[in-house]
PDB file of N, CA and C in Angstrom:
ATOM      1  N   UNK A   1     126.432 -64.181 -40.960  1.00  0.00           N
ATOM      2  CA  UNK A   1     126.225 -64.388 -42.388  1.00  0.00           C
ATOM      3  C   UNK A   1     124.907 -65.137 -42.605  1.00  0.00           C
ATOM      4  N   UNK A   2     124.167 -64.977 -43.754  1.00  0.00           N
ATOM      5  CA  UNK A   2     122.814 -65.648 -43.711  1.00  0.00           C
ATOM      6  C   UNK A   2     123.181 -66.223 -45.839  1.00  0.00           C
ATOM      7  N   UNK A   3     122.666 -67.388 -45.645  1.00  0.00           N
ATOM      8  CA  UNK A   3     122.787 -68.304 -46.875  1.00  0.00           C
ATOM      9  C   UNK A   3     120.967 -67.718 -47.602  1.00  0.00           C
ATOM     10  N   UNK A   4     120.992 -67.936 -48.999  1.00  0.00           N
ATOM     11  CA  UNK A   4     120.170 -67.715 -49.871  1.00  0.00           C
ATOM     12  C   UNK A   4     119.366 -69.026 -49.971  1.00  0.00           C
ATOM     13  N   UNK A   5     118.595 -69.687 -49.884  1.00  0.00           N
ATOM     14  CA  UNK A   5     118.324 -70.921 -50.177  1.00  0.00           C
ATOM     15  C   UNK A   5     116.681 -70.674 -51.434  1.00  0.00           C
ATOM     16  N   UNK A   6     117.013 -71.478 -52.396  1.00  0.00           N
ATOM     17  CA  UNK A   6     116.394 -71.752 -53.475  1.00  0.00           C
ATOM     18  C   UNK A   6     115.083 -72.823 -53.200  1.00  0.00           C
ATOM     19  N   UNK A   7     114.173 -72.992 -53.271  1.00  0.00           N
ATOM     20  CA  UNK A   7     113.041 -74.477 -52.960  1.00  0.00           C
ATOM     21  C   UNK A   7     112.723 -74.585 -54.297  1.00  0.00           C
ATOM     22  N   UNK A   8     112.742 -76.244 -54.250  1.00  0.00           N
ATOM     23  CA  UNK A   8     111.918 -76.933 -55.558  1.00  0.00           C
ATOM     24  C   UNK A   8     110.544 -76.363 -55.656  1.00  0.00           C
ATOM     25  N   UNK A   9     109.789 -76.394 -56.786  1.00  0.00           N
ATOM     26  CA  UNK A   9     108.430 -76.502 -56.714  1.00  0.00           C
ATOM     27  C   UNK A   9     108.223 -76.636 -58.181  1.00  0.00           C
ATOM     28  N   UNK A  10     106.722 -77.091 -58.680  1.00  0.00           N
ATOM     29  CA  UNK A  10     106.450 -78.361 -60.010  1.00  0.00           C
ATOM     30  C   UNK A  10     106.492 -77.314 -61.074  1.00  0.00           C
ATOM     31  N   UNK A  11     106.231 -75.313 -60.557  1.00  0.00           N
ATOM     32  CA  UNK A  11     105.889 -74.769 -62.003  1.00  0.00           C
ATOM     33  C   UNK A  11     107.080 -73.858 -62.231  1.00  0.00           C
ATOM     34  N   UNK A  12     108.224 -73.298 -61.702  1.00  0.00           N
ATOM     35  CA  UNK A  12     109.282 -72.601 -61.838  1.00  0.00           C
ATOM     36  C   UNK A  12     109.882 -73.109 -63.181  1.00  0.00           C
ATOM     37  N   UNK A  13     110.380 -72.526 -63.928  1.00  0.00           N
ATOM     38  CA  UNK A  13     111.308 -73.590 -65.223  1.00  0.00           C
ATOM     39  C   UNK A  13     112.589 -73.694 -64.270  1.00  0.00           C
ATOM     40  N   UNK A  14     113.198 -74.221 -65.132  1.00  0.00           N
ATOM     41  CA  UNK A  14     114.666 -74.176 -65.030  1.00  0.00           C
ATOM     42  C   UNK A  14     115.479 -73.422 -65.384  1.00  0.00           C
ATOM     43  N   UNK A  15     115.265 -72.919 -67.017  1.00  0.00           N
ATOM     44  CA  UNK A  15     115.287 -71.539 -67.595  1.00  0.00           C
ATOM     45  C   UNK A  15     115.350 -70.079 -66.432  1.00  0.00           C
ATOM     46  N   UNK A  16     114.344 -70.243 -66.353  1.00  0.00           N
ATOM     47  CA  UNK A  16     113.855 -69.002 -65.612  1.00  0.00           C
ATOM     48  C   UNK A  16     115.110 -68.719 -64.382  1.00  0.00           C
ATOM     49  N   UNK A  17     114.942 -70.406 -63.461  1.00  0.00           N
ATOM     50  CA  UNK A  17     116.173 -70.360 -62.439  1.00  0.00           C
ATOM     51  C   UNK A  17     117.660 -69.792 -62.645  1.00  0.00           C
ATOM     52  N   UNK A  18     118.070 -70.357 -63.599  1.00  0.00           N
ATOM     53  CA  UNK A  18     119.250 -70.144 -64.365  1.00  0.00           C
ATOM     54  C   UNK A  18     119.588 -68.534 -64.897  1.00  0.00           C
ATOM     55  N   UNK A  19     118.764 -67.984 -65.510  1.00  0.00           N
ATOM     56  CA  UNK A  19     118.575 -66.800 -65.518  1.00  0.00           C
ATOM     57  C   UNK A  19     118.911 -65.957 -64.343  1.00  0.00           C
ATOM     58  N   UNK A  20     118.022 -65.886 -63.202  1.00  0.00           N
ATOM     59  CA  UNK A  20     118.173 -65.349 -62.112  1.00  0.00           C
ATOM     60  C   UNK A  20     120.155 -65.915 -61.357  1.00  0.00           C
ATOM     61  N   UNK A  21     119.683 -67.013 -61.396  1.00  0.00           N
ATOM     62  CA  UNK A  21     121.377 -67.613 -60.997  1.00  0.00           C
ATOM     63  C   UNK A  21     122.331 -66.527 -61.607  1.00  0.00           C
ATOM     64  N   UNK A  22     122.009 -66.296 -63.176  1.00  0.00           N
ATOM     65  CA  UNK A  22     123.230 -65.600 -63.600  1.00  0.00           C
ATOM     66  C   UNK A  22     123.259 -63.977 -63.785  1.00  0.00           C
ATOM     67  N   UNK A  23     121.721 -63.600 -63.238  1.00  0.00           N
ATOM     68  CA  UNK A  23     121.754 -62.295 -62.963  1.00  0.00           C
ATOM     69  C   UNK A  23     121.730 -61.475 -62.413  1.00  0.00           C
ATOM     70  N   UNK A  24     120.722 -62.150 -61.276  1.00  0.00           N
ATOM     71  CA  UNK A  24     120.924 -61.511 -59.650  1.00  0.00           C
ATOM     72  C   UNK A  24     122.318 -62.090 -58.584  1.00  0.00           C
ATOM     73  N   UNK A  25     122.327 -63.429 -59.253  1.00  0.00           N
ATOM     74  CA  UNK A  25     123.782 -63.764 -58.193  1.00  0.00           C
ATOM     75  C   UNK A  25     125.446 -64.038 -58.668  1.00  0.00           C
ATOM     76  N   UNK A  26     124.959 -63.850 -60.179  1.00  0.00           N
ATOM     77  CA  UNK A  26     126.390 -63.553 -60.874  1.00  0.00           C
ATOM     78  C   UNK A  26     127.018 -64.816 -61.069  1.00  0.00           C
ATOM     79  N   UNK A  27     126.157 -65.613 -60.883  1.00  0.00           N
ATOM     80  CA  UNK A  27     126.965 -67.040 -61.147  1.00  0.00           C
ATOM     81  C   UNK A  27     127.256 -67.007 -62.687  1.00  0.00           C
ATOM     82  N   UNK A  28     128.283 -67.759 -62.714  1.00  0.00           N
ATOM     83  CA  UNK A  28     128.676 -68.553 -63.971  1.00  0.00           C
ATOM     84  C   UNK A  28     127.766 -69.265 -64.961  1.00  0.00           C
ATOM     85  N   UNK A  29     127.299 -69.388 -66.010  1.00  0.00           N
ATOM     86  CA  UNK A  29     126.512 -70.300 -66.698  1.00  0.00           C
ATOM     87  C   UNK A  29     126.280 -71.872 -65.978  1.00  0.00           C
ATOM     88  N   UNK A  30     127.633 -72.482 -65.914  1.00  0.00           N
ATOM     89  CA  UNK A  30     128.066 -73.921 -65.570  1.00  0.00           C
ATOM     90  C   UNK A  30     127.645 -74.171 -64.123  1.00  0.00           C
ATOM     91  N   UNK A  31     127.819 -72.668 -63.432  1.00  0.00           N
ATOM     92  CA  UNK A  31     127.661 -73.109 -61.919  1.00  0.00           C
ATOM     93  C   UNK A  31     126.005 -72.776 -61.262  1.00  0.00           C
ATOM     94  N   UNK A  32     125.468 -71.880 -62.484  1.00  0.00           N
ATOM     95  CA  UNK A  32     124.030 -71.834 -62.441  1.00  0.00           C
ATOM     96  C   UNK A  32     123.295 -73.012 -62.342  1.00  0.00           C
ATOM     97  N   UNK A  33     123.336 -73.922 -64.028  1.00  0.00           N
ATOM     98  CA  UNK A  33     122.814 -74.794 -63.959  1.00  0.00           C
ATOM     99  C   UNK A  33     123.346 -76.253 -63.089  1.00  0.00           C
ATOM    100  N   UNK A  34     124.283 -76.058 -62.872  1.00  0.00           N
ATOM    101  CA  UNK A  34     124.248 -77.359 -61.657  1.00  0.00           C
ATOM    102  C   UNK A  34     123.921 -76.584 -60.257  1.00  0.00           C
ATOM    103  N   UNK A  35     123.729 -75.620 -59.643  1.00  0.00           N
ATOM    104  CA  UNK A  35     122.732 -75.465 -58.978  1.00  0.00           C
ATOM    105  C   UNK A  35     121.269 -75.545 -58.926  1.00  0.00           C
ATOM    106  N   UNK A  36     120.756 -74.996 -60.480  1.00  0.00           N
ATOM    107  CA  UNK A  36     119.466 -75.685 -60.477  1.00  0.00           C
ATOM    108  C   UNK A  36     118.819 -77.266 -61.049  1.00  0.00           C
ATOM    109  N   UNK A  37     120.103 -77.921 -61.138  1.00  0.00           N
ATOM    110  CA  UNK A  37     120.165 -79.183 -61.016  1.00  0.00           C
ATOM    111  C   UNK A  37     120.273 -80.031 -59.773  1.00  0.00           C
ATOM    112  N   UNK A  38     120.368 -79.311 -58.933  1.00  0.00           N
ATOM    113  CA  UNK A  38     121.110 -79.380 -57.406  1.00  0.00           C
ATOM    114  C   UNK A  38     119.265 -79.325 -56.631  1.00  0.00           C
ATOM    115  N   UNK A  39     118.912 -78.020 -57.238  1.00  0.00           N
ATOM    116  CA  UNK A  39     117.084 -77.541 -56.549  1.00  0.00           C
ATOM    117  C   UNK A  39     116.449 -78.392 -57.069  1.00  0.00           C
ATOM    118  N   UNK A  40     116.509 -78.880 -58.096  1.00  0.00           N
ATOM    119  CA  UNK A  40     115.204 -79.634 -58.755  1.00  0.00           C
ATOM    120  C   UNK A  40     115.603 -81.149 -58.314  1.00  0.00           C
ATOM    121  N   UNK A  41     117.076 -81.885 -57.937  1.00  0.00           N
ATOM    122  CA  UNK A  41     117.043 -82.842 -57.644  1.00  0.00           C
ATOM    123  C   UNK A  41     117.255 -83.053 -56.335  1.00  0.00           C
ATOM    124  N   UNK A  42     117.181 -82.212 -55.437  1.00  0.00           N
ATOM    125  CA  UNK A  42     117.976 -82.248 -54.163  1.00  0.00           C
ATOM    126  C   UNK A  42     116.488 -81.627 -53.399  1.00  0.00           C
ATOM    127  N   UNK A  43     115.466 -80.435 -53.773  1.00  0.00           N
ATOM    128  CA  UNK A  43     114.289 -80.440 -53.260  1.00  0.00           C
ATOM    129  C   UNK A  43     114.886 -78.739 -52.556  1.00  0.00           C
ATOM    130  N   UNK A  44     115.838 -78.655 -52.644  1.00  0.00           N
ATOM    131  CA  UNK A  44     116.736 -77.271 -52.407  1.00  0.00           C
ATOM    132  C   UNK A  44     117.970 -76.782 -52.073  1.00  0.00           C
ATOM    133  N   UNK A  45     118.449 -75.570 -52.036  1.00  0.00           N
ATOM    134  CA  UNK A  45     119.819 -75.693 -52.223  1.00  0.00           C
ATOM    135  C   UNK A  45     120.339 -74.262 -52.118  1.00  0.00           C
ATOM    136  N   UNK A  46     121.503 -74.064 -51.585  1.00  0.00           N
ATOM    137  CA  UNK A  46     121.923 -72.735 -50.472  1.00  0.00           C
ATOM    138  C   UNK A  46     122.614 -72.281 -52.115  1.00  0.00           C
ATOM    139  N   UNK A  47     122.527 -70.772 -52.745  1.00  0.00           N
ATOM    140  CA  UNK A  47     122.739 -70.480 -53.764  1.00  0.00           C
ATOM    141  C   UNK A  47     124.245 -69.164 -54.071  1.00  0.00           C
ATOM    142  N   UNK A  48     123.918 -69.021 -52.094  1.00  0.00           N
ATOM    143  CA  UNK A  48     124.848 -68.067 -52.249  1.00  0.00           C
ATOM    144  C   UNK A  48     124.977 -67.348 -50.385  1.00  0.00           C
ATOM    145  N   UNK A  49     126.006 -67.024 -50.043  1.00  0.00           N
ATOM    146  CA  UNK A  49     126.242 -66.576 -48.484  1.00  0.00           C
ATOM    147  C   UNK A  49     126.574 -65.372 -48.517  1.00  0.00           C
ATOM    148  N   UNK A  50     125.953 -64.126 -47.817  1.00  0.00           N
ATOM    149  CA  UNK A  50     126.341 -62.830 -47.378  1.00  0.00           C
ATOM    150  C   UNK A  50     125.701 -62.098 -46.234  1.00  0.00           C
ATOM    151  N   UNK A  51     125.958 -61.006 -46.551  1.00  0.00           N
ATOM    152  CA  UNK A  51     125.399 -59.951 -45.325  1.00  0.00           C
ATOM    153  C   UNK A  51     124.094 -60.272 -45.173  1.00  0.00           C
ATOM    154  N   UNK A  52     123.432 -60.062 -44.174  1.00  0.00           N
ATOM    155  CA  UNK A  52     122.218 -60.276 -43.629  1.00  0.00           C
ATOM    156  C   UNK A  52     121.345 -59.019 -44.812  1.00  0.00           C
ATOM    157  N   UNK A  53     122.073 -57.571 -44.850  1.00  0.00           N
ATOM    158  CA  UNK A  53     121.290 -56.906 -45.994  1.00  0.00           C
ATOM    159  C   UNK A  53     121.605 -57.062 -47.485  1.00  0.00           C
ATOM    160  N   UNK A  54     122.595 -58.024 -47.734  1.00  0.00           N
ATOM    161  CA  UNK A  54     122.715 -58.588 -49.084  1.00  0.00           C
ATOM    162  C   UNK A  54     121.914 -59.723 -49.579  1.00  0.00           C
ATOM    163  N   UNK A  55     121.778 -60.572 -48.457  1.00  0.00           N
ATOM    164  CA  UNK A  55     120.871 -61.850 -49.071  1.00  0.00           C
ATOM    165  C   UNK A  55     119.731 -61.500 -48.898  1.00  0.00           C
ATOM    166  N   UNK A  56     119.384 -60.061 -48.282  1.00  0.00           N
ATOM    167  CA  UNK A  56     117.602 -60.275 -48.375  1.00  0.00           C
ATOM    168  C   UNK A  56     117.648 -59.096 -49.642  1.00  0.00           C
ATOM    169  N   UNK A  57     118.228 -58.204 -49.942  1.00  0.00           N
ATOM    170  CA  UNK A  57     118.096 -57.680 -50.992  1.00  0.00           C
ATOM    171  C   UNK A  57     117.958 -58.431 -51.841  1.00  0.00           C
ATOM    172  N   UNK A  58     119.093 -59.825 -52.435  1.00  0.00           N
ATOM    173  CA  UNK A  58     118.227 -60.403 -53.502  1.00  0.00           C
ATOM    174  C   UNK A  58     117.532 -61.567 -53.325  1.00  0.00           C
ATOM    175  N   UNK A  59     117.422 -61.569 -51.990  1.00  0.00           N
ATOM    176  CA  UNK A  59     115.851 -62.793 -51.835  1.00  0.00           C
ATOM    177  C   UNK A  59     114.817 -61.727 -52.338  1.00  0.00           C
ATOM    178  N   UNK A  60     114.688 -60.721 -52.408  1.00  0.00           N
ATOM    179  CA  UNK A  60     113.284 -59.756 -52.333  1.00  0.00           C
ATOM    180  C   UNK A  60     113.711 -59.595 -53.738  1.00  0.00           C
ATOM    181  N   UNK A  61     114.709 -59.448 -54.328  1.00  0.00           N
ATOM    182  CA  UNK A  61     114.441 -59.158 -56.007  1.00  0.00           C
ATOM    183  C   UNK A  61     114.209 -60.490 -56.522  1.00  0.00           C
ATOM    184  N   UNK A  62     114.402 -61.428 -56.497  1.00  0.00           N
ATOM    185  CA  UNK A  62     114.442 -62.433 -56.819  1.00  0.00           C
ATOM    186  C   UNK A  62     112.937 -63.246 -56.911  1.00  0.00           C
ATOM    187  N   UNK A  63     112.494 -63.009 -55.530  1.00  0.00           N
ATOM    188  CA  UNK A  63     111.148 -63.193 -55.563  1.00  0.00           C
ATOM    189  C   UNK A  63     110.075 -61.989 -56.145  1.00  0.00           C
ATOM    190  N   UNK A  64     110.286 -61.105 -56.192  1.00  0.00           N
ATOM    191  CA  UNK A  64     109.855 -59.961 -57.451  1.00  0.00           C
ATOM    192  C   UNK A  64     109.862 -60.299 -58.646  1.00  0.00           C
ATOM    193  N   UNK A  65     110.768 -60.898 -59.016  1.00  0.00           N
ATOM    194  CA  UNK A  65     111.024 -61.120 -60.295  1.00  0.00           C
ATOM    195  C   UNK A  65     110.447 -62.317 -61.064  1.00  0.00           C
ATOM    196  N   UNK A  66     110.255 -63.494 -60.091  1.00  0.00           N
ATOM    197  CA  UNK A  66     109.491 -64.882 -59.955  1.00  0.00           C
ATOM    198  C   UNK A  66     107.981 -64.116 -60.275  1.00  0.00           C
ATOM    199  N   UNK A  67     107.542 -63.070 -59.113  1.00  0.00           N
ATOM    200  CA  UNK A  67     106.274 -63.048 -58.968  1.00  0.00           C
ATOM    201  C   UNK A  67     105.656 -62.071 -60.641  1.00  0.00           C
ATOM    202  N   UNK A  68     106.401 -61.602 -61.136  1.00  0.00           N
ATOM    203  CA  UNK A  68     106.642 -60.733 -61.976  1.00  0.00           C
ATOM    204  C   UNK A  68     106.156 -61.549 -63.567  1.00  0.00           C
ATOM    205  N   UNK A  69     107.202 -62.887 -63.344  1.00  0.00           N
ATOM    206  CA  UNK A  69     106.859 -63.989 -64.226  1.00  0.00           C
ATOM    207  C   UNK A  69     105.810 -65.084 -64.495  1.00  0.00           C
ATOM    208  N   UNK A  70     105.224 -64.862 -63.152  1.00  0.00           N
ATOM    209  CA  UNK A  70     104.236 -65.745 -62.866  1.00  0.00           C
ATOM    210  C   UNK A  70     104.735 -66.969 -62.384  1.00  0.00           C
ATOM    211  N   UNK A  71     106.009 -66.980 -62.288  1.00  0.00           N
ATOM    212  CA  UNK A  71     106.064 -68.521 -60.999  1.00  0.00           C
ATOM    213  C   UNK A  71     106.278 -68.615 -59.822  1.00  0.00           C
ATOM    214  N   UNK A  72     105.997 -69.399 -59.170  1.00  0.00           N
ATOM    215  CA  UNK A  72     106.157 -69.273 -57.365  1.00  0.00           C
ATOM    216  C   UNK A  72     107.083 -69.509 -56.590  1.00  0.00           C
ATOM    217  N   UNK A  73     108.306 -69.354 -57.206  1.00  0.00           N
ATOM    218  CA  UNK A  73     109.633 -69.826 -56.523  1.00  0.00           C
ATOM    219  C   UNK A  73     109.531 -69.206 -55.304  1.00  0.00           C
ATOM    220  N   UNK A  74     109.831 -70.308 -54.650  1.00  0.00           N
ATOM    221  CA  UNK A  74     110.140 -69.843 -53.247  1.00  0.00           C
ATOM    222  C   UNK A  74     111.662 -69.549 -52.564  1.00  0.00           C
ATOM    223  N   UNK A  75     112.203 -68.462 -52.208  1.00  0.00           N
ATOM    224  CA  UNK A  75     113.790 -68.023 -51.763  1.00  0.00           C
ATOM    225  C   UNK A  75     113.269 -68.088 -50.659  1.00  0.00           C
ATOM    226  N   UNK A  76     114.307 -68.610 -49.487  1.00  0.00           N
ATOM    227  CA  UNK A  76     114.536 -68.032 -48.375  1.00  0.00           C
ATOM    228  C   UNK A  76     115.624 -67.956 -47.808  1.00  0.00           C
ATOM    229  N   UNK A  77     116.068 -66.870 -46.833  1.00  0.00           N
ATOM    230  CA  UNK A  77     117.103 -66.341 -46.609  1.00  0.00           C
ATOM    231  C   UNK A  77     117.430 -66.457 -44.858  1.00  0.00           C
ATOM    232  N   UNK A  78     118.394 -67.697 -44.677  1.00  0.00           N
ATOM    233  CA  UNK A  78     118.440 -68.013 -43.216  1.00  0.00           C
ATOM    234  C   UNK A  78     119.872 -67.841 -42.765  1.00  0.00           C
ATOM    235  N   UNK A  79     120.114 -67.624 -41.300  1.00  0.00           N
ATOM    236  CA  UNK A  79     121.046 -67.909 -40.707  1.00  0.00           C
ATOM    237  C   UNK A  79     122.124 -68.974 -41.065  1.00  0.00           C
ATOM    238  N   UNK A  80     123.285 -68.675 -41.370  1.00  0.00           N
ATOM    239  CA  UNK A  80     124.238 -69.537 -41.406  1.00  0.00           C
ATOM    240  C   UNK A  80     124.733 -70.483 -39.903  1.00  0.00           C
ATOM    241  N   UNK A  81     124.447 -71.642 -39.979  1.00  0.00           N
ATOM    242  CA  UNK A  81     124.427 -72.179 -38.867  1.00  0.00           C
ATOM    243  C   UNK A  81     126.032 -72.943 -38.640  1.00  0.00           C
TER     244      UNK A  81
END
């Protein structure tokens, strides 16, 4: 299994995060934003666990979609340890 992990950085909104939280990973409103309460105060934060071709499918939309918007969120998609 490989975890989704989210990174802080100064120009992403929060908005924007939250969005993606609730569209690419289906979260809940409530469980969106305390995850990106979680990235912005914690410096990062595992968003979601699956198949090795599920979490890079939406690490790669996700970061499409960042790059799309013009912010630099950084996803990365690692081994569950």
């Amino acid at each position: 299994m490989f975890q989704v992990v989210f990174h802080n950085d100064d120009f992403t909104t929060m908005e924007f995060v939250v969005l993606v939280l609730t569209t690419v990973f289906h979260h809940s409103q409530h469980a969106a934003e305390r995850l990106m309460l979680l990235v912005h105060n914690e410096g990062k934060a595992v968003v979601g666990v699956y198949s090795y071709d599920m979490a890079m499918s939406k690490t790669n939309k996700t970061m499409r979609m960042a790059r799309e918007a013009g912010f630099p969120l950084l996803v990365t998609c690692e081994p569950v340890e």
